[in-house]
N, C-alpha and C. Protein backbone atom coordinates (compact mmCIF):
# COMPACT_ATOMS: atom_id res chain seq x y z
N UNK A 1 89.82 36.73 114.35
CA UNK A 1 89.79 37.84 113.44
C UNK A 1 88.35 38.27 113.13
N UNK A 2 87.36 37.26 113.24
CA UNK A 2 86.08 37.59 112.73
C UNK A 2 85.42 38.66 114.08
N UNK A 3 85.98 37.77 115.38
CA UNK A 3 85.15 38.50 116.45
C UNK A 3 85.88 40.24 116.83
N UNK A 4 87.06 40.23 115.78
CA UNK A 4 87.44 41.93 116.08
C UNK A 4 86.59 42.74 115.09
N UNK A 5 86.73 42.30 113.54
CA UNK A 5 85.32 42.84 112.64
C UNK A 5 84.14 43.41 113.07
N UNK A 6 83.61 42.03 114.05
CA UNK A 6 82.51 42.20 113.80
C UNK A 6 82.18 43.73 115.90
N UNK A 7 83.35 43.37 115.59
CA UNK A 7 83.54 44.38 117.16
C UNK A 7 83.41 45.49 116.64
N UNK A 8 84.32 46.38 115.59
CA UNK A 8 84.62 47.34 114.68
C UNK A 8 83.36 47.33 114.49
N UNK A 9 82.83 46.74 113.59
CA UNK A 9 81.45 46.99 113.20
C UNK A 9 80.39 47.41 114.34
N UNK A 10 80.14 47.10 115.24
CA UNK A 10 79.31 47.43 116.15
C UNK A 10 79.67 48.69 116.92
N UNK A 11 81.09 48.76 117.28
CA UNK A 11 81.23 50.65 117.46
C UNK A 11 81.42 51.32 116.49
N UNK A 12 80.68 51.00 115.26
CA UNK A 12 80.95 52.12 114.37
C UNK A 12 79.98 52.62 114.08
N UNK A 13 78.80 51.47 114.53
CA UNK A 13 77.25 51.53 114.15
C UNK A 13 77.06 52.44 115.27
N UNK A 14 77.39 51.57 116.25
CA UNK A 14 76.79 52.81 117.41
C UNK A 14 77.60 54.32 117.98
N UNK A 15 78.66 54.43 117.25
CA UNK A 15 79.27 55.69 117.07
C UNK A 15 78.28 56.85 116.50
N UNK A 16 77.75 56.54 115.40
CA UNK A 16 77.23 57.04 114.85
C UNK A 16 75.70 57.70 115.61
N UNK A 17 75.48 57.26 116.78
CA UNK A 17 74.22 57.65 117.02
C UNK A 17 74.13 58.17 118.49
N UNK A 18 75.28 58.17 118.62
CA UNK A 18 75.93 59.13 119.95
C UNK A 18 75.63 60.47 119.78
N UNK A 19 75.24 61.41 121.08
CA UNK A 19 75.41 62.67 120.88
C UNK A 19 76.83 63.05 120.89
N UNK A 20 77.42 64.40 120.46
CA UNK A 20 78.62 64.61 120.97
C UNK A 20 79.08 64.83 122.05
N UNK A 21 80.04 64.43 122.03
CA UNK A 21 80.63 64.46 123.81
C UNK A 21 81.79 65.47 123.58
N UNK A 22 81.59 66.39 124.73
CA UNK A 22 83.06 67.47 124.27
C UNK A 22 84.09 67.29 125.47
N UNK A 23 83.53 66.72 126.46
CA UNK A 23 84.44 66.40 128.02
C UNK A 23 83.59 65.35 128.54
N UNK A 24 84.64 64.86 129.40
CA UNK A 24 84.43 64.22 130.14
C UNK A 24 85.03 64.25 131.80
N UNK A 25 84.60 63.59 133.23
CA UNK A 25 84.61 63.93 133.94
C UNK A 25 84.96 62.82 135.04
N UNK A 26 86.02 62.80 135.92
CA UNK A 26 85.99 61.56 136.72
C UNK A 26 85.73 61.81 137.70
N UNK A 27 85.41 60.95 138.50
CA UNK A 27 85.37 61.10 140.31
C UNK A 27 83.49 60.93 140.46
N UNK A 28 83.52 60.72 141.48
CA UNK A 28 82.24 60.40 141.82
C UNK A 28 81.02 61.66 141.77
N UNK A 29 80.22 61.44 140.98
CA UNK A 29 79.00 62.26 141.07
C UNK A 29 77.43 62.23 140.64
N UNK A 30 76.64 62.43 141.86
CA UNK A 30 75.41 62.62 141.54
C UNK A 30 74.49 62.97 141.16
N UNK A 31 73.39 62.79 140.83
CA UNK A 31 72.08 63.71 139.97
C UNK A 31 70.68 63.08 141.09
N UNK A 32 70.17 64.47 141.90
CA UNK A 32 69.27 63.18 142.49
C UNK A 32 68.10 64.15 142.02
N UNK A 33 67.00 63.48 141.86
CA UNK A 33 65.76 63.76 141.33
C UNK A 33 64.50 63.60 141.93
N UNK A 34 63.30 63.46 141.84
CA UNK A 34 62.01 63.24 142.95
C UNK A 34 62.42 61.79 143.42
N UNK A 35 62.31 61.02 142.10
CA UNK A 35 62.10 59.52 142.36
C UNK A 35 63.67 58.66 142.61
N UNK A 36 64.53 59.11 141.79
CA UNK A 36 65.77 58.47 141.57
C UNK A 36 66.96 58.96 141.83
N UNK A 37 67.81 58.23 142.60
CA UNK A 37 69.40 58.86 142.40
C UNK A 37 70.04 57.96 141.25
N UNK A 38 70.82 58.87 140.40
CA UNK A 38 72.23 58.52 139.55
C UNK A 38 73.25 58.56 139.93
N UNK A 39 73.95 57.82 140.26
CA UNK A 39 75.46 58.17 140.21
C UNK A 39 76.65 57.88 139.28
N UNK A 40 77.93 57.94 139.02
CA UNK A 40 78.87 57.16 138.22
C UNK A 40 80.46 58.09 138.47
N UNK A 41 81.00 57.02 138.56
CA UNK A 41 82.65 57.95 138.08
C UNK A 41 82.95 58.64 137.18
N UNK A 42 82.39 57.74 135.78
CA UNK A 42 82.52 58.49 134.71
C UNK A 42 81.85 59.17 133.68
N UNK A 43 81.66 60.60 133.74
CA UNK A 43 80.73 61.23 133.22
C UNK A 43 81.17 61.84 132.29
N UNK A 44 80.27 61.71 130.66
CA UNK A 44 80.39 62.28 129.33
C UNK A 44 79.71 62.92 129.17
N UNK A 45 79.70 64.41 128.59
CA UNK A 45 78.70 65.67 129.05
C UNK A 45 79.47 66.75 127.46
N UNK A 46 78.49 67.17 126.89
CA UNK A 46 78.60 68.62 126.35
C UNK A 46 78.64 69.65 126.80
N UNK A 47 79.88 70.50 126.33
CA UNK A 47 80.16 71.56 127.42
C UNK A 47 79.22 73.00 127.02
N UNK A 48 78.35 72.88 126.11
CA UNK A 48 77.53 73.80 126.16
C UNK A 48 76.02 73.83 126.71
N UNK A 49 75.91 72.38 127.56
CA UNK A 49 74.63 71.95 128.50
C UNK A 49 75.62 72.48 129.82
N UNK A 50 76.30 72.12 129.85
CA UNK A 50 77.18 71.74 131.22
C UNK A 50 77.03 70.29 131.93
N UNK A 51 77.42 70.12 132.49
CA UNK A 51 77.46 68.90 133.82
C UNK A 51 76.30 69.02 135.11
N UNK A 52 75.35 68.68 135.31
CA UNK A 52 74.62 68.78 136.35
C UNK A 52 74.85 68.19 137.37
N UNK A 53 75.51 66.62 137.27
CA UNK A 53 75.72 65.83 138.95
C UNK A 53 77.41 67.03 139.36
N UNK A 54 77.22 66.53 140.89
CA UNK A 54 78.33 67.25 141.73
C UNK A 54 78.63 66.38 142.85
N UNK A 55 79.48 66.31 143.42
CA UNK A 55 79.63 65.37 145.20
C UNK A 55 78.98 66.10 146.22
N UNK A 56 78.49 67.32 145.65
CA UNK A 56 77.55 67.77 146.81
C UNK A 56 76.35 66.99 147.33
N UNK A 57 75.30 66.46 146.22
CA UNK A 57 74.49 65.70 145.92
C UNK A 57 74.43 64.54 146.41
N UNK A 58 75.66 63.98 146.48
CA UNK A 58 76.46 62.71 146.53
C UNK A 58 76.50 62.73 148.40
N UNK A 59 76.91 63.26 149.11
CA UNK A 59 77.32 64.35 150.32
C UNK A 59 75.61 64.36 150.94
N UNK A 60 74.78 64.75 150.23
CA UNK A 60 73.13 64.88 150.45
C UNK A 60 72.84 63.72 151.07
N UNK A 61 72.98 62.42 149.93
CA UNK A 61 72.61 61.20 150.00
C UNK A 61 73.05 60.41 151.27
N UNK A 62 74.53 60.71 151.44
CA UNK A 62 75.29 60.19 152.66
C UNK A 62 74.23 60.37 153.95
N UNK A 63 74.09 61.20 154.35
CA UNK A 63 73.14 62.19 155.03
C UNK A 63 72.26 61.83 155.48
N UNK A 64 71.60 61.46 154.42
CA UNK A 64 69.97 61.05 154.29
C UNK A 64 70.08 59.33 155.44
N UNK A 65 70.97 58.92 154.89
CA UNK A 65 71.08 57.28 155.85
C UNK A 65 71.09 57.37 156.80
């Protein structure tokens, strides 16, 4: 019982300091940049930035090998 508390407690702390998330996004996608690629299945994004990774990106990388 203590270790669900103290669970509660820790996503509530860090709830709080989240940006908002208005969607979210599955399936595989990339962000590639000078230095770094990102990837992930699951992507949390505000829909008034938009989403920047795509499988096109993803598709790039394949490529590149």
């Amino acid at each position: 019982m203590k270790n669900i508390l103290i669970l509660f407690a820790l996503l509530f702390a860090v709830s709080n300091c989240a940006k908002p998330v208005d969607s979210v996004s599955w399936g595989k996608k990339c962000i590639v940049t000078e230095d770094k690629v990102v990837y992930s299945y699951v992507w949390l994004y505000n829909k008034e930035s938009g989403l920047n990774a795509d499988r096109i990106q993803c598709k790039e990388i394949a490529d590149k090998k």
